[in-house]
N, C-alpha and C. Protein backbone atom coordinates (compact mmCIF):
# COMPACT_ATOMS: atom_id res chain seq x y z
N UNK A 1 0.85 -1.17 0.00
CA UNK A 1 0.00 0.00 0.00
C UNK A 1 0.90 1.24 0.00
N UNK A 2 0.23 2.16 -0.74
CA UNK A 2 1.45 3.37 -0.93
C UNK A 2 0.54 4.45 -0.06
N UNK A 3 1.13 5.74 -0.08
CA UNK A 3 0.43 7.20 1.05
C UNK A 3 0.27 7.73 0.06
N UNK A 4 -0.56 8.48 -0.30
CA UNK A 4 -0.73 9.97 -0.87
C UNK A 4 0.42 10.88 -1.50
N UNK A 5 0.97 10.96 -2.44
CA UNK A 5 1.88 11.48 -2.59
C UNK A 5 1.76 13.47 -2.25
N UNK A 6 0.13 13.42 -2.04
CA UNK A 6 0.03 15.11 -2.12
C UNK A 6 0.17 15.60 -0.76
N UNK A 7 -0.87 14.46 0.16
CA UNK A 7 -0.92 14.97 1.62
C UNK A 7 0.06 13.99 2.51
N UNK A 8 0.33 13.12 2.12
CA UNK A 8 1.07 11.78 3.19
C UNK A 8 0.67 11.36 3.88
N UNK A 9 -0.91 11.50 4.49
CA UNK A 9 -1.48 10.87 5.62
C UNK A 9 -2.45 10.22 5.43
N UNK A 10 -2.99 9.82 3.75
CA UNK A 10 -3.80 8.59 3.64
C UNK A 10 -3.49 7.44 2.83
N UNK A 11 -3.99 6.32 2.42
CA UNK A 11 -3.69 5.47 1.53
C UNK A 11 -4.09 6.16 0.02
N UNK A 12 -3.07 5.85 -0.90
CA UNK A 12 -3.43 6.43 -2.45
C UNK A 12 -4.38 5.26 -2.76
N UNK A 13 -5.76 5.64 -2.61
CA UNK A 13 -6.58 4.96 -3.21
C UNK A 13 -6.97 6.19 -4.33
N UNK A 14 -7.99 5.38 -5.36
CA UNK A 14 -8.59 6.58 -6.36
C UNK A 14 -9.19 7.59 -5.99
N UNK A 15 -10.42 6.98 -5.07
CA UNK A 15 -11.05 8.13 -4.19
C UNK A 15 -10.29 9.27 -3.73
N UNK A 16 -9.43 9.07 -2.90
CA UNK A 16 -8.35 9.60 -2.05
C UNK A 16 -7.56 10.66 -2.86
N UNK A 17 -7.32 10.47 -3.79
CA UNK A 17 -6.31 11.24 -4.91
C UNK A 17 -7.03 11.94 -6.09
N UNK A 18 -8.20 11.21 -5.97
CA UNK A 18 -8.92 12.58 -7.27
C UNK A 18 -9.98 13.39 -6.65
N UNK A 19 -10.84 13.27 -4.94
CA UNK A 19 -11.67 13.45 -4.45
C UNK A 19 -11.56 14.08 -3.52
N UNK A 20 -10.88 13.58 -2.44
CA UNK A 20 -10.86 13.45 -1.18
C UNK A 20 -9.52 14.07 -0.45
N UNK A 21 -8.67 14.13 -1.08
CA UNK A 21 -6.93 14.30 -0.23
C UNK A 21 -7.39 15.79 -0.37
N UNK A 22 -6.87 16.24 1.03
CA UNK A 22 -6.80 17.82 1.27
C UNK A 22 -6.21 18.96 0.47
N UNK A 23 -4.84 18.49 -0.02
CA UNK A 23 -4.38 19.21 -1.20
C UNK A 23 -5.19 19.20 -2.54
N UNK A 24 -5.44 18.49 -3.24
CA UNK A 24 -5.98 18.17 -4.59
C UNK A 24 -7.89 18.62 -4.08
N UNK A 25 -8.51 18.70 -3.05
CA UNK A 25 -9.31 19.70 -2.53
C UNK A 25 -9.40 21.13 -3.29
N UNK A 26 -7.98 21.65 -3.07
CA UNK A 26 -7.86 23.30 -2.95
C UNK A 26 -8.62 23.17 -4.78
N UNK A 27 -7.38 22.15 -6.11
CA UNK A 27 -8.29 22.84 -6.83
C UNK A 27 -9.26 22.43 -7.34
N UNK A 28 -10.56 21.40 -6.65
CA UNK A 28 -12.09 21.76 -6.63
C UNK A 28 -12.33 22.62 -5.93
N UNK A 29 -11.52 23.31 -5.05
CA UNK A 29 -12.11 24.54 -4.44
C UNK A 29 -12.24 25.97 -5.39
N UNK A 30 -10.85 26.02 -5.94
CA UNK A 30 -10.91 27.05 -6.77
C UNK A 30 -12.01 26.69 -8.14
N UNK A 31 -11.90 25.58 -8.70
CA UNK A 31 -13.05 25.58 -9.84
C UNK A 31 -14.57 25.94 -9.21
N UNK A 32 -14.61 25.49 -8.06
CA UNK A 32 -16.26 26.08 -7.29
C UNK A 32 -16.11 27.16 -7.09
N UNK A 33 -14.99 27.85 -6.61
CA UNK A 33 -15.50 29.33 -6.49
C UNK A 33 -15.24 30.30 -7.64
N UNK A 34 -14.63 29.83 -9.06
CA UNK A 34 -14.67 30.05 -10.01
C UNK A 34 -16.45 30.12 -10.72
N UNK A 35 -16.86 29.58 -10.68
CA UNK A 35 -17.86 29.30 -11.59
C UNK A 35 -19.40 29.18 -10.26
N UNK A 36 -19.00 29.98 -9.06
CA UNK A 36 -19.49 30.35 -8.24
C UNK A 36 -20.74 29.22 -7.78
N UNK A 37 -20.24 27.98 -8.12
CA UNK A 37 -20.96 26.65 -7.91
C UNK A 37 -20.59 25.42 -6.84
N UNK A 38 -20.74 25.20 -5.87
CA UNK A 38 -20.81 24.04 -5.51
C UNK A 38 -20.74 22.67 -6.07
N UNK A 39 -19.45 22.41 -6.41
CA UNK A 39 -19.34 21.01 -6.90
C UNK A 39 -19.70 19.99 -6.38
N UNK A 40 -19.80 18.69 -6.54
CA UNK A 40 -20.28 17.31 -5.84
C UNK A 40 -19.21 16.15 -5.73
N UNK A 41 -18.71 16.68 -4.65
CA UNK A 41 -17.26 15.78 -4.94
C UNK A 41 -17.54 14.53 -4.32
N UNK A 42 -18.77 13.68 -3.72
CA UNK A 42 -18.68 12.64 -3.60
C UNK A 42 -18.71 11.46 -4.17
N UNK A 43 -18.48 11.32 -5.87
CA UNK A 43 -17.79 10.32 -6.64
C UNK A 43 -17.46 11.24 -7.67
N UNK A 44 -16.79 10.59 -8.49
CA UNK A 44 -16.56 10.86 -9.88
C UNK A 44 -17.25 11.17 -10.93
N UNK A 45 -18.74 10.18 -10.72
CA UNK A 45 -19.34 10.53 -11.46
C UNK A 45 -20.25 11.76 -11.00
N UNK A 46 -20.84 11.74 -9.88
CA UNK A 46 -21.65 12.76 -9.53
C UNK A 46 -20.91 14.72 -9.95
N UNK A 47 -19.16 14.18 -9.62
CA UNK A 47 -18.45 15.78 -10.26
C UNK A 47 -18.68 15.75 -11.38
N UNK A 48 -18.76 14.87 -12.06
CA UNK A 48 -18.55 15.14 -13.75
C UNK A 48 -19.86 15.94 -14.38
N UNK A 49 -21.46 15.04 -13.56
CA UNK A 49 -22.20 16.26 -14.10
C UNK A 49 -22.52 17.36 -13.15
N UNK A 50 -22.31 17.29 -11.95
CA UNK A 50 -22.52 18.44 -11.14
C UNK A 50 -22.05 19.93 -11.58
N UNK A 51 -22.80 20.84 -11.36
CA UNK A 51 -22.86 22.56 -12.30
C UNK A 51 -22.84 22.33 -13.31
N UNK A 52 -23.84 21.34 -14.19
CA UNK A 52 -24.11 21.85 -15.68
C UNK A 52 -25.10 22.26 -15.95
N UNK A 53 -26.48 22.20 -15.24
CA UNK A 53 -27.15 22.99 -15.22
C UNK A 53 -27.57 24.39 -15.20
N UNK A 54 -28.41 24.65 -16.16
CA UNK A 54 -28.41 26.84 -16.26
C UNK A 54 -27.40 27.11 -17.07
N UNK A 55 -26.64 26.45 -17.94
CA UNK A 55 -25.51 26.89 -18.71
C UNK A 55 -25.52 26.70 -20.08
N UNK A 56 -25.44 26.58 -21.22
CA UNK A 56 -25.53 26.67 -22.68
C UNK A 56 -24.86 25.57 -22.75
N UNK A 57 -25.15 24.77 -24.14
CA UNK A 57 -24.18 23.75 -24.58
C UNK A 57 -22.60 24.00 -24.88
N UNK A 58 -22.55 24.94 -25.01
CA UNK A 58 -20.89 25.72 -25.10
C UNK A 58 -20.27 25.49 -24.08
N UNK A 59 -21.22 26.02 -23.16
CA UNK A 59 -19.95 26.25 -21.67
C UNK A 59 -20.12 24.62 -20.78
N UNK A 60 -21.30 24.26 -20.94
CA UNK A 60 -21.82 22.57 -20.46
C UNK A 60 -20.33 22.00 -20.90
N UNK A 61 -19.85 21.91 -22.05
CA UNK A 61 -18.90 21.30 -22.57
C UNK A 61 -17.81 21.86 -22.47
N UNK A 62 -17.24 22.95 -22.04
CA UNK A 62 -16.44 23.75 -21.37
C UNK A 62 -16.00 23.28 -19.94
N UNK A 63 -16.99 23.21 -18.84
CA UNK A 63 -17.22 22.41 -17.91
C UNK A 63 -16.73 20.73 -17.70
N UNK A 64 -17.39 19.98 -18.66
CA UNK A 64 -16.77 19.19 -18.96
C UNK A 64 -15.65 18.56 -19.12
N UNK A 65 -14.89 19.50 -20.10
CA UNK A 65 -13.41 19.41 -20.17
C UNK A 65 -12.42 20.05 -18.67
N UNK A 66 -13.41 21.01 -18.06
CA UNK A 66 -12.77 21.30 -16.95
C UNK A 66 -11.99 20.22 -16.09
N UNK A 67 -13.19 19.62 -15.93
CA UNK A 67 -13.71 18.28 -15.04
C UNK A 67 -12.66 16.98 -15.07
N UNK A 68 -12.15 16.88 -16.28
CA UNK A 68 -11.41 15.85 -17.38
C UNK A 68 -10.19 16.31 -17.34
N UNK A 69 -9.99 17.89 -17.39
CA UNK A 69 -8.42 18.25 -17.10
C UNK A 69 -7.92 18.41 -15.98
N UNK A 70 -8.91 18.63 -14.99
CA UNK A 70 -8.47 18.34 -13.45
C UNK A 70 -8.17 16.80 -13.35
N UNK A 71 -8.89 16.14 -13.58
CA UNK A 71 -8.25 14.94 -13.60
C UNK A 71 -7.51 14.38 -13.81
N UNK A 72 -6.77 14.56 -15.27
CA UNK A 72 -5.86 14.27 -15.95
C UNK A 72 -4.59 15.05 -15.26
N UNK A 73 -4.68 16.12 -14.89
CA UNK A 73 -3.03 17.29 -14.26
C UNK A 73 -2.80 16.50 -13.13
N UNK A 74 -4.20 16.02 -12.29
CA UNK A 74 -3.78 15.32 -10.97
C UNK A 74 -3.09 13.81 -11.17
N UNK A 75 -3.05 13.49 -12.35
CA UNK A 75 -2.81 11.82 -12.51
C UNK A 75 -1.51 12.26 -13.16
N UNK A 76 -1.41 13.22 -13.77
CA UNK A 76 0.46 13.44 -14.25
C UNK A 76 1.11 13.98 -13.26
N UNK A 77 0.51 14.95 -12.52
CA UNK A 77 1.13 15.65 -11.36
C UNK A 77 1.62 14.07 -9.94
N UNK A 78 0.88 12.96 -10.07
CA UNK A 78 1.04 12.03 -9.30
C UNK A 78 2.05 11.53 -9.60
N UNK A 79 1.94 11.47 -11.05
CA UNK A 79 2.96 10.28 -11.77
C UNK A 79 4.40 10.80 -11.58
N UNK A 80 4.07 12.32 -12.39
CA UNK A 80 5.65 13.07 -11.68
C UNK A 80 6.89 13.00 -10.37
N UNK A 81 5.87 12.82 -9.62
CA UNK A 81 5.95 12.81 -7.95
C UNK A 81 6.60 11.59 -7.78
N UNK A 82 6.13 10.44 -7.86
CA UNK A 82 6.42 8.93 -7.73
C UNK A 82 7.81 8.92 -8.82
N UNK A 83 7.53 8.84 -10.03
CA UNK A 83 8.54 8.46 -10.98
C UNK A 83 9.67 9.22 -11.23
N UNK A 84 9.38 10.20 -11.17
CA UNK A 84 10.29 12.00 -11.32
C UNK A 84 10.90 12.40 -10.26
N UNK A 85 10.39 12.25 -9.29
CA UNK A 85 10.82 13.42 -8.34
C UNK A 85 10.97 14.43 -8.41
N UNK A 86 9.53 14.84 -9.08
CA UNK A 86 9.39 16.32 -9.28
C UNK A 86 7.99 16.66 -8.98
N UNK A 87 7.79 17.71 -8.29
CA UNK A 87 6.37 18.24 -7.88
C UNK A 87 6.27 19.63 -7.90
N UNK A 88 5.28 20.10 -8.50
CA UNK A 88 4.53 21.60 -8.85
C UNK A 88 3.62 21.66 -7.83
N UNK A 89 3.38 22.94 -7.52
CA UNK A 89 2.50 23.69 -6.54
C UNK A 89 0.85 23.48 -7.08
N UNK A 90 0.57 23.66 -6.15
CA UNK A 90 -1.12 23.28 -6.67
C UNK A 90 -1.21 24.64 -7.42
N UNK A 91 -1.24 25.75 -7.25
CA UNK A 91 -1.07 26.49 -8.19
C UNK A 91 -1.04 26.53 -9.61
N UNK A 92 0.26 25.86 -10.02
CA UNK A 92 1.25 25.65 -11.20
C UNK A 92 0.02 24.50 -11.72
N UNK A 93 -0.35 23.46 -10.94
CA UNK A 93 -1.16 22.50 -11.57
C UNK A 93 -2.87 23.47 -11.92
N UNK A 94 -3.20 24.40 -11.55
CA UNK A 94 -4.01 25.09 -11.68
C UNK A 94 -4.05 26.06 -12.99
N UNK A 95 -3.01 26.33 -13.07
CA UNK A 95 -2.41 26.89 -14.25
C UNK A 95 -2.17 26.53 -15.24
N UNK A 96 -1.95 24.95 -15.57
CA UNK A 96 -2.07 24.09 -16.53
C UNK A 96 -3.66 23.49 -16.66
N UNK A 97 -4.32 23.53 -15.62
CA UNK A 97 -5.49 23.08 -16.15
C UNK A 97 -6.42 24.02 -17.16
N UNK A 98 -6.02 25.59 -16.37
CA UNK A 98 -6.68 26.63 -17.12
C UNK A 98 -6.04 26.73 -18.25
N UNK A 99 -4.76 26.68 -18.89
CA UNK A 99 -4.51 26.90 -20.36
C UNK A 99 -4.67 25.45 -21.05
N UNK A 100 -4.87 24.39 -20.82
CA UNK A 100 -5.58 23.27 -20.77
C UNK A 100 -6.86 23.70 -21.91
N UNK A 101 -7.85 23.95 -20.53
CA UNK A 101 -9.31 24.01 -20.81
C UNK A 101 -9.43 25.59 -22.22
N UNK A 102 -8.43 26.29 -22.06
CA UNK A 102 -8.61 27.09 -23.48
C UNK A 102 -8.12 27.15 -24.08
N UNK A 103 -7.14 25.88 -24.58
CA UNK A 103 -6.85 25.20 -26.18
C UNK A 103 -7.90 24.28 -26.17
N UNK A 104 -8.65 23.98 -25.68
CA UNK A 104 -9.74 22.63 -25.62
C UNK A 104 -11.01 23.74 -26.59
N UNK A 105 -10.96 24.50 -25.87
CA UNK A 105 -12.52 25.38 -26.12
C UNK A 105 -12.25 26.22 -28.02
N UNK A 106 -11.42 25.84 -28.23
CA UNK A 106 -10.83 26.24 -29.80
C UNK A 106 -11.84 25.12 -30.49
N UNK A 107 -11.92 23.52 -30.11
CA UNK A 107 -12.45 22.53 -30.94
C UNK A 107 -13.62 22.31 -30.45
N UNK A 108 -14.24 23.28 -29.70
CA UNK A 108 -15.59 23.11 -29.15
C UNK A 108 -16.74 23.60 -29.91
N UNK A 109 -17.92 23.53 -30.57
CA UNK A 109 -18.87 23.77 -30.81
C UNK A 109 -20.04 24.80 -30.04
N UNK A 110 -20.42 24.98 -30.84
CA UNK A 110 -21.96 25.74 -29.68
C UNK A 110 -21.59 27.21 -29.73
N UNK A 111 -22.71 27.69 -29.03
CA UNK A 111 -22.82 29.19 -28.76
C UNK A 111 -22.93 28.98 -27.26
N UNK A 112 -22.40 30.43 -26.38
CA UNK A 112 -22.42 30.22 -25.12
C UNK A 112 -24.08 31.24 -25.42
N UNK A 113 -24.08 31.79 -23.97
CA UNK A 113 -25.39 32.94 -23.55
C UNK A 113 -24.49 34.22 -22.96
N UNK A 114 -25.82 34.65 -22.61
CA UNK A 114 -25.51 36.24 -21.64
C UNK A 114 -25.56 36.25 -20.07
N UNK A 115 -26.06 34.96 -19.90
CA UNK A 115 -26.14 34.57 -18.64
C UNK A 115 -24.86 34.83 -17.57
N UNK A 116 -25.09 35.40 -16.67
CA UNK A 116 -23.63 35.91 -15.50
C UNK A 116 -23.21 34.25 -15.58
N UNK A 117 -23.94 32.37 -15.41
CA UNK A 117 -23.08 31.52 -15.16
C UNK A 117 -21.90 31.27 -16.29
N UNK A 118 -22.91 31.36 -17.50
CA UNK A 118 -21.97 31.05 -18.77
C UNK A 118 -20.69 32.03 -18.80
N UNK A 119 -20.92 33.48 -17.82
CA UNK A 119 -19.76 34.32 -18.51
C UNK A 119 -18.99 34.25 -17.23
N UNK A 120 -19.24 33.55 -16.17
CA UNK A 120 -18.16 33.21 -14.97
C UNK A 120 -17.20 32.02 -15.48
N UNK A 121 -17.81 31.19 -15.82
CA UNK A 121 -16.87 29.96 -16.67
C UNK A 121 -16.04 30.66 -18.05
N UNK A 122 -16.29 31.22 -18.75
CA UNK A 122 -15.50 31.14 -20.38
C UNK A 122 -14.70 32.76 -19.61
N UNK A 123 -14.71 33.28 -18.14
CA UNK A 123 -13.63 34.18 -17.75
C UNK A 123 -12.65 33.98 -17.30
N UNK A 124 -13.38 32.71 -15.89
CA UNK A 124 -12.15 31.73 -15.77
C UNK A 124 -11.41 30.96 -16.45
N UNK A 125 -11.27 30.90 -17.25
CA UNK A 125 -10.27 30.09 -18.41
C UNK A 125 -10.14 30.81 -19.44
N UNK A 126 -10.53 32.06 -19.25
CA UNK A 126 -10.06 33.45 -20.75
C UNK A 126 -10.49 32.50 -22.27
N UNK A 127 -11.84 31.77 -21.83
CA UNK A 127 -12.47 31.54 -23.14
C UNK A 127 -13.21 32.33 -24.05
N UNK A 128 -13.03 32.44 -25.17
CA UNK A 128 -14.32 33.13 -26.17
C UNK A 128 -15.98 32.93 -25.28
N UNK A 129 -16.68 33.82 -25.09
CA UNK A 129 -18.17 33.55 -24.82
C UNK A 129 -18.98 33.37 -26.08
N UNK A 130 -18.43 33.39 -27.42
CA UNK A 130 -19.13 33.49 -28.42
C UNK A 130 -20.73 33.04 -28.33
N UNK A 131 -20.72 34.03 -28.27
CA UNK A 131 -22.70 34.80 -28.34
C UNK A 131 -22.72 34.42 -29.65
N UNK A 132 -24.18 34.14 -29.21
CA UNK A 132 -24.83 33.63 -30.82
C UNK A 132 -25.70 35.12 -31.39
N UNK A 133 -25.51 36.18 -30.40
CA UNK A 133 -25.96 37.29 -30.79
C UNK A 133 -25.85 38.26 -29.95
N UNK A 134 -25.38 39.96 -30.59
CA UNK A 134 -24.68 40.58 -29.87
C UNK A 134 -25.57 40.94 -28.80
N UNK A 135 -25.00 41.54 -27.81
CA UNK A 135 -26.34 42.07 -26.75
C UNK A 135 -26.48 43.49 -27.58
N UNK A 136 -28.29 43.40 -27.04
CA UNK A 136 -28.82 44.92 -27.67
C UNK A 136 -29.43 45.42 -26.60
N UNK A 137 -29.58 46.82 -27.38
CA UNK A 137 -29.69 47.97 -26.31
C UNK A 137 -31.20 48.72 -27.08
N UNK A 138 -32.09 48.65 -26.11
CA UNK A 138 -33.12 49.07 -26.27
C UNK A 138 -32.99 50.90 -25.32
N UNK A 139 -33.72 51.91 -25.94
CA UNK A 139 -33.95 53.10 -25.37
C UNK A 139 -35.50 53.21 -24.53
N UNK A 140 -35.08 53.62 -23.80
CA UNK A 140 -36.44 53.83 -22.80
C UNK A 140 -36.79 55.18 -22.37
N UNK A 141 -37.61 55.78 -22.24
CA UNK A 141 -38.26 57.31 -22.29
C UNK A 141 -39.47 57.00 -21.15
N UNK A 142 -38.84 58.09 -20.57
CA UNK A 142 -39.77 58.37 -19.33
C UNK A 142 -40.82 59.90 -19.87
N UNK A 143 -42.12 59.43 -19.66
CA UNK A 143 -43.60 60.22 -19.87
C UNK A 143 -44.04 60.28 -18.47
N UNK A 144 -43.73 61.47 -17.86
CA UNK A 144 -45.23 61.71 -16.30
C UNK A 144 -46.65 60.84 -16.40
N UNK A 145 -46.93 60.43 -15.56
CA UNK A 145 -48.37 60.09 -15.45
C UNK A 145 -49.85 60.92 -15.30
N UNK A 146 -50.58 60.41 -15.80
CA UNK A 146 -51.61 60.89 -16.14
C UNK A 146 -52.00 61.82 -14.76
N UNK A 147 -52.87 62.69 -14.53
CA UNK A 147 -53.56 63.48 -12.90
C UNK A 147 -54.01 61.99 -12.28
N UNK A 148 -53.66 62.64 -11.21
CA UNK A 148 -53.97 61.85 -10.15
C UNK A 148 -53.30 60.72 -9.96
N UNK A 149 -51.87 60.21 -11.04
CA UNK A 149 -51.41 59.33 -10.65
C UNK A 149 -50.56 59.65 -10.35
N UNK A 150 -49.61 58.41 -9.95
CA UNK A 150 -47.69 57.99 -9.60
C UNK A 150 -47.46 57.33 -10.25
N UNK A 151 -45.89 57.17 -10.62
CA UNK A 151 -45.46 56.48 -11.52
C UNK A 151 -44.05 55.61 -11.09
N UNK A 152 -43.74 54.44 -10.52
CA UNK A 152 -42.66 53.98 -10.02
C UNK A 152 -41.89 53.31 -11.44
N UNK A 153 -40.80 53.89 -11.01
CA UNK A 153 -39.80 53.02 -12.12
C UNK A 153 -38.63 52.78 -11.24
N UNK A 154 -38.56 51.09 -11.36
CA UNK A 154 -37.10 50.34 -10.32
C UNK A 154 -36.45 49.47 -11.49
N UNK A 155 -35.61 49.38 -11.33
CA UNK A 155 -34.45 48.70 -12.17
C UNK A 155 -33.30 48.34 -11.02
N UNK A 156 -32.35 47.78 -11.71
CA UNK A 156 -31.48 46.70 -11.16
C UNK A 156 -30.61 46.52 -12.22
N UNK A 157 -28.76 46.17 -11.84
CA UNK A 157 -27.84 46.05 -12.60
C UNK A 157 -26.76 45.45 -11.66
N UNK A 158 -26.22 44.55 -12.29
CA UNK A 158 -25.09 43.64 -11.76
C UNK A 158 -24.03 43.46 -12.89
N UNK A 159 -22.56 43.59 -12.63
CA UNK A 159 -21.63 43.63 -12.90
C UNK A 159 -20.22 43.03 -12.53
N UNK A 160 -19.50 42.73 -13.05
CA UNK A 160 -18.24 41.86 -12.62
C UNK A 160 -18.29 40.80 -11.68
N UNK A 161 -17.48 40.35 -11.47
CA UNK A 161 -16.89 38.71 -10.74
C UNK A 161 -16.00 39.50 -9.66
N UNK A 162 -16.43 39.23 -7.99
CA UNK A 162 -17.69 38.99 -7.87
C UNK A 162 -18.68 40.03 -8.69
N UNK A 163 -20.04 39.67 -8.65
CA UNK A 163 -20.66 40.64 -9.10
C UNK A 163 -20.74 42.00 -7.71
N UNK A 164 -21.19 42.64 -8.71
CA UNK A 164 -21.34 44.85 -7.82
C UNK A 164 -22.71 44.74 -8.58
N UNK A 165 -23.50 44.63 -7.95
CA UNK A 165 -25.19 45.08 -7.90
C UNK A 165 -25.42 46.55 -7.00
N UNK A 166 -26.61 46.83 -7.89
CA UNK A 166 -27.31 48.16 -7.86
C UNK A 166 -28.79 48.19 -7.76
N UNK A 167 -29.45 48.25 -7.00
CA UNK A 167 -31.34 48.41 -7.09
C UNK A 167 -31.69 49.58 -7.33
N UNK A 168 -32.56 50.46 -7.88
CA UNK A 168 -33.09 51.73 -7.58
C UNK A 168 -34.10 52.08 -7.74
N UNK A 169 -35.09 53.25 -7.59
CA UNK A 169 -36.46 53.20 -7.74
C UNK A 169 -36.53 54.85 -7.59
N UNK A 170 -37.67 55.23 -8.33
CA UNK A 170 -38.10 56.50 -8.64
C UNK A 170 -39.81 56.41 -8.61
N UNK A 171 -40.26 57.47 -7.64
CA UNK A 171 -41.69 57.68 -7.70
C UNK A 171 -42.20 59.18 -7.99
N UNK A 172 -42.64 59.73 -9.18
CA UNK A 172 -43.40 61.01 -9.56
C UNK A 172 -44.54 61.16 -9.68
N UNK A 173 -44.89 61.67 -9.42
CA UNK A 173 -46.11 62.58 -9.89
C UNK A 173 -46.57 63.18 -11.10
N UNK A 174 -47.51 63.80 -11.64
CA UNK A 174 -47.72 64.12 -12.74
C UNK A 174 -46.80 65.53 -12.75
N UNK A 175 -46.57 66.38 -11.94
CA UNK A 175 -45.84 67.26 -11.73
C UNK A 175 -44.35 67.46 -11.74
N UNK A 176 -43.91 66.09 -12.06
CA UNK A 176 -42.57 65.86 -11.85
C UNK A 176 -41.95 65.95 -10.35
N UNK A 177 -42.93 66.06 -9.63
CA UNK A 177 -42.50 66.10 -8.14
C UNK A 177 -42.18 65.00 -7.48
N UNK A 178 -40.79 65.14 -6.80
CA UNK A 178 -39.88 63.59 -6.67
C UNK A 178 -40.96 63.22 -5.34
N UNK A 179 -41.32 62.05 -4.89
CA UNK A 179 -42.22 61.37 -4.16
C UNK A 179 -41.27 60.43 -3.42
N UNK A 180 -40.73 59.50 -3.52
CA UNK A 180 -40.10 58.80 -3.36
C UNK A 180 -38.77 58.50 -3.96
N UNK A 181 -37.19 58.03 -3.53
CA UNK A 181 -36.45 57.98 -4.39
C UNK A 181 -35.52 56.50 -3.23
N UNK A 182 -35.63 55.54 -4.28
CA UNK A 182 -34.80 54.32 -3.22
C UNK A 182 -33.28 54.05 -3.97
N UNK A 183 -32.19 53.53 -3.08
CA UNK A 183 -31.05 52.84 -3.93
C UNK A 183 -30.36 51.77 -2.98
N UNK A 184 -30.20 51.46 -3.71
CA UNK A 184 -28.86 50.52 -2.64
C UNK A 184 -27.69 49.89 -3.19
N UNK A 185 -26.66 49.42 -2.72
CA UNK A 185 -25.39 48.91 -3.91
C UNK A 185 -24.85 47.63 -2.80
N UNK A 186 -24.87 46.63 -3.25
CA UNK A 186 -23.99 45.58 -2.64
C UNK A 186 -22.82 45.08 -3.53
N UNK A 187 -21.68 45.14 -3.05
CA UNK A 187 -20.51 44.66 -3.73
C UNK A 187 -19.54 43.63 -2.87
């Protein structure tokens, strides 16, 4: 029976070395907080489809290969270790998975979305989001309300990784007389 070549304090079983060992942890930690998802690290198979849901066939398969190149860096990064006597920082193995996963996304198919999940994944790995269509911009015009009414207009905007959200709200009168005015910003 051999130890762990990452942590030294369990048996190298499969489980143990693609799942479970505390080091090789950190990077399912970083791919979950990459793609701001909760992975399912209690088998192999359950990671492989866990966070593909809510995502486009582009980035689903983006994901995928994620999944497949973590795997694969941890089984050379092992092999290294044992046969080589040579070992990279979880880091460095992090770093190969991400330029990995975007020479992969060159032979990939599909259109991603506009969706904040699809554009947290194809950022983390500095992939193309190729939109199947550009975002558009509609104009909006504010008209007073009729006598005797009010008129509320609230909107909302979120931005960057993490995201910086914005709420706000406006209440007039037919007079243009400010009534109410709300905001708030969480970042």
């Amino acid at each position: 029976m051999s130890f762990c070549c990452f942590c030294f304090n369990a048996a190298e079983t499969s489980e143990h070395l693609f799942l479970v060992c505390p080091e090789i942890w950190n990077i399912w930690s970083w791919l979950s907080d990459g793609i701001h998802f909760q992975l399912d690290l209690s088998s192999a198979q359950a990671l492989l489809v866990s966070g593909q849901s809510r995502r486009s066939g582009y980035v689903q398969m983006l994901m995928i290969s994620a999944k497949l190149h973590c795997f694969w860096c941890i089984w050379v990064e092992q092999n290294n270790q044992k046969f080589q006597s040579k070992a990279s920082s979880i880091q460095s193995i992090i770093c190969k998975i991400t330029a990995e996963v975007h020479l992969s996304s060159n032979i990939l198919v599909g259109h991603g979305s506009h969706s904040m999940a699809d554009y947290r994944v194809t950022q983390l790995f500095h992939c193309p989001s190729r939109l199947s269509q550009p975002l558009s911009f509609i104009a909006v015009s504010w008209f007073p309300p009729h006598n005797a009414q009010i008129k509320a207009n609230i909107d909302g905007s979120s931005f960057g990784l993490p995201p910086s959200t914005f709420i706000g709200g406006d209440s007039q009168n037919q007079g243009r007389s400010q009534i109410l005015n709300i905001g708030g910003t969480k970042s």
